[in-house]
Each structure stands twice: as structure tokens, then as C-alpha cells.
Protein backbone atom coordinates (compact mmCIF):
# COMPACT_ATOMS: atom_id res chain seq x y z
CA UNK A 1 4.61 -20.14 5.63
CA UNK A 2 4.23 -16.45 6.73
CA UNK A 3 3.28 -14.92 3.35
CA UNK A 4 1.27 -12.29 4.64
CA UNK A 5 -1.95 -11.04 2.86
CA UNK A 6 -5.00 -9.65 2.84
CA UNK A 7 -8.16 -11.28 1.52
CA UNK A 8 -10.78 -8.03 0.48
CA UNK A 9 -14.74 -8.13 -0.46
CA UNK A 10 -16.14 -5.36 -2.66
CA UNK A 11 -19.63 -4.65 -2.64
CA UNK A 12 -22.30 -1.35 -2.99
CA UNK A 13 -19.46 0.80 -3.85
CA UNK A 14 -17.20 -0.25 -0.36
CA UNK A 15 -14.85 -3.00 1.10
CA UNK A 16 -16.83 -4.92 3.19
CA UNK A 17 -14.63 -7.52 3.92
CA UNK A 18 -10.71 -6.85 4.54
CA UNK A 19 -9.52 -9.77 6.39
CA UNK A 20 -5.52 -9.86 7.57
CA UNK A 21 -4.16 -13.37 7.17
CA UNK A 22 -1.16 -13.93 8.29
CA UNK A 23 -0.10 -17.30 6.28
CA UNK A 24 0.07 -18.69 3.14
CA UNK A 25 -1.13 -15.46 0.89
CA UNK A 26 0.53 -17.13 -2.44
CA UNK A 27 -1.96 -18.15 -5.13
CA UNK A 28 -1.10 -21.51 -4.05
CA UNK A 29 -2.28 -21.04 -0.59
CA UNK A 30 -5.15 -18.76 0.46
CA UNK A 31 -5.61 -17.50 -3.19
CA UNK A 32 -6.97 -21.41 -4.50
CA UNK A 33 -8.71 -21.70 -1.32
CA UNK A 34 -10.55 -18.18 -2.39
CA UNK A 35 -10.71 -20.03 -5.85
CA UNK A 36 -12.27 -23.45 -4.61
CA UNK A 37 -14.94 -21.08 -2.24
CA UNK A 38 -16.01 -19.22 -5.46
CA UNK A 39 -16.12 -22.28 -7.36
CA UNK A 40 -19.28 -23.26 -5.57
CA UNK A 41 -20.64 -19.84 -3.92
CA UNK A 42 -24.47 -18.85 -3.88
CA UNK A 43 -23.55 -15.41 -4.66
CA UNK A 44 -26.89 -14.11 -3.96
CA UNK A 45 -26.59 -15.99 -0.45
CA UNK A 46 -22.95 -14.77 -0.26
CA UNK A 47 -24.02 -11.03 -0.85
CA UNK A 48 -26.34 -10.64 1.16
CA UNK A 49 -24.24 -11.86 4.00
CA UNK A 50 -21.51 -9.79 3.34
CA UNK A 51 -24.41 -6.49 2.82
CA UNK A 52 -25.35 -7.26 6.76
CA UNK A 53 -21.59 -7.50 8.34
CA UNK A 54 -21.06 -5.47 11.19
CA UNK A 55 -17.71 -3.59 10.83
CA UNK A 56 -16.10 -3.61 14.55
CA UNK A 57 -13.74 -1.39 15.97
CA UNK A 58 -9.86 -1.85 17.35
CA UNK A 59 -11.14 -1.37 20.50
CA UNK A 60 -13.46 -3.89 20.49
CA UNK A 61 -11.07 -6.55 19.59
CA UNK A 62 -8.97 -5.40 21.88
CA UNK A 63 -11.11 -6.12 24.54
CA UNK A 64 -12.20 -9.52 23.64
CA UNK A 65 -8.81 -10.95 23.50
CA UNK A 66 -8.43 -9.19 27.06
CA UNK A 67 -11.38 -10.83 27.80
CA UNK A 68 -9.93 -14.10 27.19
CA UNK A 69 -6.55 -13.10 29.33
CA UNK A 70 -3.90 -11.42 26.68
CA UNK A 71 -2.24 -8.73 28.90
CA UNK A 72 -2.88 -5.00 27.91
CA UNK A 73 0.25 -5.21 25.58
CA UNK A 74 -1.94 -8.09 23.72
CA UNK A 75 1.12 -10.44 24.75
CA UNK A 76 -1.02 -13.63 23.92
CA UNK A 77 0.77 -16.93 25.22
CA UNK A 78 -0.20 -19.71 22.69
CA UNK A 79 -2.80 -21.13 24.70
CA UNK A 80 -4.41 -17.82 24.45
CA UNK A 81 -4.36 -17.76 20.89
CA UNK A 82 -5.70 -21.05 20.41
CA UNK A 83 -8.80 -20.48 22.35
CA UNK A 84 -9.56 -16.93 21.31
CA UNK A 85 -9.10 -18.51 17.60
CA UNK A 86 -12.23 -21.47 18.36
CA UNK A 87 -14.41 -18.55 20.15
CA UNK A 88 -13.75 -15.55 17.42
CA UNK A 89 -12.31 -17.35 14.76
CA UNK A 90 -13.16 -14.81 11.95
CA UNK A 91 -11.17 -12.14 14.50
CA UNK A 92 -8.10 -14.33 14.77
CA UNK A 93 -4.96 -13.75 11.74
CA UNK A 94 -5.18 -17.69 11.20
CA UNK A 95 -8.67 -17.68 9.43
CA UNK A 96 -7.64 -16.22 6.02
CA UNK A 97 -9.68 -17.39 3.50
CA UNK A 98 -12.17 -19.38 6.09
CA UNK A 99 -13.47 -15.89 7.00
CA UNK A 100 -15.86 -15.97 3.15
CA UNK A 101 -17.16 -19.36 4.68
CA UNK A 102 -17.77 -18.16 7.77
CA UNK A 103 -19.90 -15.48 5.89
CA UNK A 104 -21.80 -17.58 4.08
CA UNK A 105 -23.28 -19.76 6.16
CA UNK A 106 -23.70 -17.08 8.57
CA UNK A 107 -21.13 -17.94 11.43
CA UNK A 108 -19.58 -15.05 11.37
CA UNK A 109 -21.48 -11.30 11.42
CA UNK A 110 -18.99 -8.90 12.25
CA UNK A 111 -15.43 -8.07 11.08
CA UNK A 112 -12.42 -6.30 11.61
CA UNK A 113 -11.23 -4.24 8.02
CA UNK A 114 -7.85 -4.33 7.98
CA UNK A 115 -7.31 -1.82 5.35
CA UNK A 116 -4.41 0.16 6.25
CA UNK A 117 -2.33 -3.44 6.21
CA UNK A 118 -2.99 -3.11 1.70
CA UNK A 119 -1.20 -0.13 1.78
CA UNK A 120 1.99 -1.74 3.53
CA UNK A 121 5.28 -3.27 2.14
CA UNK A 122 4.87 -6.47 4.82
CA UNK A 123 1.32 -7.57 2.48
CA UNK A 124 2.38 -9.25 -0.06
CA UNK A 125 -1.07 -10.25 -2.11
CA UNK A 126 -3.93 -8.84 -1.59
CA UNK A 127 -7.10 -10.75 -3.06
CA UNK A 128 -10.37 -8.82 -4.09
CA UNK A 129 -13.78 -10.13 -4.56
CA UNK A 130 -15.65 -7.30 -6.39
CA UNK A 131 -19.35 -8.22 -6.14
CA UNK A 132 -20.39 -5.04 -7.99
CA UNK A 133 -18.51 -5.88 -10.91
CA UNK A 134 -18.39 -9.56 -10.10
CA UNK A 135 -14.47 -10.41 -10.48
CA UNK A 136 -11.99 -12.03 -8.79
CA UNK A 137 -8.53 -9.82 -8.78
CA UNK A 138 -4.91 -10.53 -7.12
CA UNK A 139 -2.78 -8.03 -6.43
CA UNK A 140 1.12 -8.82 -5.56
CA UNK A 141 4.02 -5.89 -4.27
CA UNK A 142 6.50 -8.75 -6.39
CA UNK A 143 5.30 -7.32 -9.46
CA UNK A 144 7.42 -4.83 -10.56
CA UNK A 145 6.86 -4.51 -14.95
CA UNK A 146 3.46 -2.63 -16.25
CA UNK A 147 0.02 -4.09 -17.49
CA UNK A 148 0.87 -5.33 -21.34
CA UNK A 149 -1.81 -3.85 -23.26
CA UNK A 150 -3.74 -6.59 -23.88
CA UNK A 151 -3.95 -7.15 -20.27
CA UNK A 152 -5.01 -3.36 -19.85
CA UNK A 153 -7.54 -4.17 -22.59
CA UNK A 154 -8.57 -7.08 -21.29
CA UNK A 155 -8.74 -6.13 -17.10
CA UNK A 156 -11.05 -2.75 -18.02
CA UNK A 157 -13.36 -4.95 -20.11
CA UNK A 158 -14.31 -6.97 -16.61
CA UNK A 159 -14.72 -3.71 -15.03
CA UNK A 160 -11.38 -3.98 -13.26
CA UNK A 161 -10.06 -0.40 -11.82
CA UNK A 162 -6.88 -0.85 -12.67
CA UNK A 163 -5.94 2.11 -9.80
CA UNK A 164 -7.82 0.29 -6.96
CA UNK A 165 -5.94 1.48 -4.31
CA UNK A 166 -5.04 4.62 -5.46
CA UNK A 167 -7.60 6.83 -3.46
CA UNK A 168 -7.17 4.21 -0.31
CA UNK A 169 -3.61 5.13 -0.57
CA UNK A 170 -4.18 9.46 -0.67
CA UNK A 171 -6.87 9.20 1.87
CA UNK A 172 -4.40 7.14 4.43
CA UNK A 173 -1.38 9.78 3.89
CA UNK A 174 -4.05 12.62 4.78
CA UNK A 175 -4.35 10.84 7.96
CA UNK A 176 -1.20 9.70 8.57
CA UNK A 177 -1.65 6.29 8.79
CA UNK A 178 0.86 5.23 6.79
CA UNK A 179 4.15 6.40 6.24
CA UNK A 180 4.49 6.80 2.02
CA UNK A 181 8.40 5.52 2.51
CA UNK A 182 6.91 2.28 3.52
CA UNK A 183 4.41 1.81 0.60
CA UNK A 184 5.13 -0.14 -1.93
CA UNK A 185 2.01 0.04 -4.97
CA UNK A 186 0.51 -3.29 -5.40
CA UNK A 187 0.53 -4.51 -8.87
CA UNK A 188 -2.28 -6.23 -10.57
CA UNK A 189 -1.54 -9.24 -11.57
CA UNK A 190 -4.74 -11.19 -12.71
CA UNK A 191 -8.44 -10.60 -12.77
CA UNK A 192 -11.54 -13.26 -13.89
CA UNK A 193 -15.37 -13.25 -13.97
CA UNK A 194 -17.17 -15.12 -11.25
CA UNK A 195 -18.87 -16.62 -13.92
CA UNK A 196 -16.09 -17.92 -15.90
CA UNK A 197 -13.31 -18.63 -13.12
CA UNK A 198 -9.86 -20.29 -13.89
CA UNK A 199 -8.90 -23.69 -13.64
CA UNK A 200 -6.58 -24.51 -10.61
CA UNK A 201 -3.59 -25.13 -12.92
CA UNK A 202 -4.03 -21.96 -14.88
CA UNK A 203 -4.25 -19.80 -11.30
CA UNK A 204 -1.22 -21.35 -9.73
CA UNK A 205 0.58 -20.30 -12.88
CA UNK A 206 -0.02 -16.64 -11.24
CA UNK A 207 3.40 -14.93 -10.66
């Protein structure tokens, strides 16, 4: 299903890792496949990877799927897709959640941050992995009520900013790159320790 999403690693104070998926972004999709890759991460390993990414440039990508014959309109005919998706499969909007175990066993050393896609309307979750602060967080534009207190209480005890995106947002509209009519503000919807992660029946109860 095309739940669109984007799938975010925090770490030394920057995202590292914002990768656009293009299906599936429902807790129930790429969000327990995030879930099931934390379950059994070597977060030293995992860090360390994610420390030494290279972040690459538009241009770049452009050229690779050129490279492997999309036109200069990036008008990619299916066969196309399919075979940039086995050569750069952590560049290609079908990896989603693969891209963290790509990282970690090293398969992939370079990615494209996809930032400006958070700020949009069409992303609806957005998953962070905040290895400063060590949480997992989801983020949803469905979300429309405000943090209870207890979950206010309970999100800033784990070190969760509960304005993430705030100064993402400001800095974008500076630039220009995103028009503020189209930006909806992501709520916050959940938020664990990576050392005391959910049980898959208690995430997919996420709404």
C-alpha cells in the first residue's frame, strides 16, 4: 500500500539517516519491521555505521539512475527500476526499513537524506531512531488532539523533543523549500527506550 513515510536516524546532534519509503509507512508495515531490526541491533555496531555514512547529493543520484538508462526526466520504465533497485538498493524508494540493515552489516555507505519530504502533507509517519538519546519515536500528520500530560511527562523523561521538527521546519521556509500551505505538523504519537522496546501487539495498537 502507498503509505508514504520516512524512516530517520539521529545521531551526534544530526539526522544521519532520512530514508523516503514509499510503501507501507503504518506501524504495521515499515514501523514493526524498524521494531523487529531494533529488537536484535548491536547498537555499538549500528552506530558506528551510521557515524561513517556518506551523505550524497541529488545530483549524484540523478546520474546513477541515468547511468542505468532513465531518460533526463528520470522517466524509469519498470525494468529500469528493478535493476537500479538490486545495484543501489539503499537509493531506490522500495528499501524502507531494509536501508538500517543495509547499514549494519555494512552494504550500504552512502545515503540520500530526504528531509524536506518530513516537512510535507504526502508523509504520513515519519519514524526516528535517536541514538543520542537512544529512543525509538513515530510521528503521524493523522494525529490531530495534543500530548495528554502524562504523555508530555512521560516523552521528556526519555529525552524526547517533543518540537523535533520545529527548527527543520523554520530553516526550510528560509529557503523556500517548502511551501508552509502544504505543511501539515507531525504529531508525536509514541516514543520507547532501545532498551526497553514494545511488544509487537502493544506497537500495532499505535494510532
Amino acid at each position: 500500500m502507498g503509505t508514504r513515510n520516512t524512516i530517520c536516524v539521529y545521531a551526534n546532534d544530526d539526522y544521519r539517516v532520512a530514508q523516503y519509503a514509499q510503501w507501507d509507512g503504518s506501524p504495521s508495515g515499515q514501523g514493526l519491521m524498524i521494531l523487529r531490526f531494533l529488537q536484535n541491533v548491536n547498537l555499538k555496531l549500528f552506530k558506528t555505521r551510521v557515524l561513517n555514512l556518506t551523505s550524497v547529493k541529488p545530483e549524484y543520484v540523478r546520474k546513477l539512475w541515468e547511468s542505468m538508462g532513465a531518460n533526463s526526466d528520470l522517466l524509469v520504465a519498470t525494468n529500469i527500476s528493478e535493476s537500479f533497485a538490486k545495484r543501489y538498493p539503499h537509493l531506490h524508494r522500495d528499501c524502507g526499513a531494509d536501508i538500517l540493515t543495509l547499514i549494519q552489516s555494512g552494504l550500504a555507505t552512502e545515503v540520500f537524506l530526504s528531509l524536506d519530504f518530513i516537512l510535507q502533507s504526502l508523509c504520513e509517519w515519519c519514524y526516528v531512531i535517536d541514538l543520542d538519546h537512544n529512543t525509538f519515536e513515530v510521528y503521524t500528520h493523522h494525529r490531530r488532539d495534543t500530548l495528554s500530560k502524562h504523555e508530555t511527562v512521560y516523552f521528556h523523561s526519555l529525552g524526547v523533543p517533543l518540537n523535533r521538527f520545529a527548527d527543520m521546519l523554520a530553516h526550510a521556509q528560509e529557503l523556500d523549500s517548502v511551501n508552509a500551505t502544504d505543511f501539515q505538523n507531525l504529531s508525536l504519537v509514541a516514543a520507547y527506550s532501545l532498551a526497553t522496546l514494545p511488544t509487537e501487539e502493544a506497537f500495532l495498537a499505535i494510532k
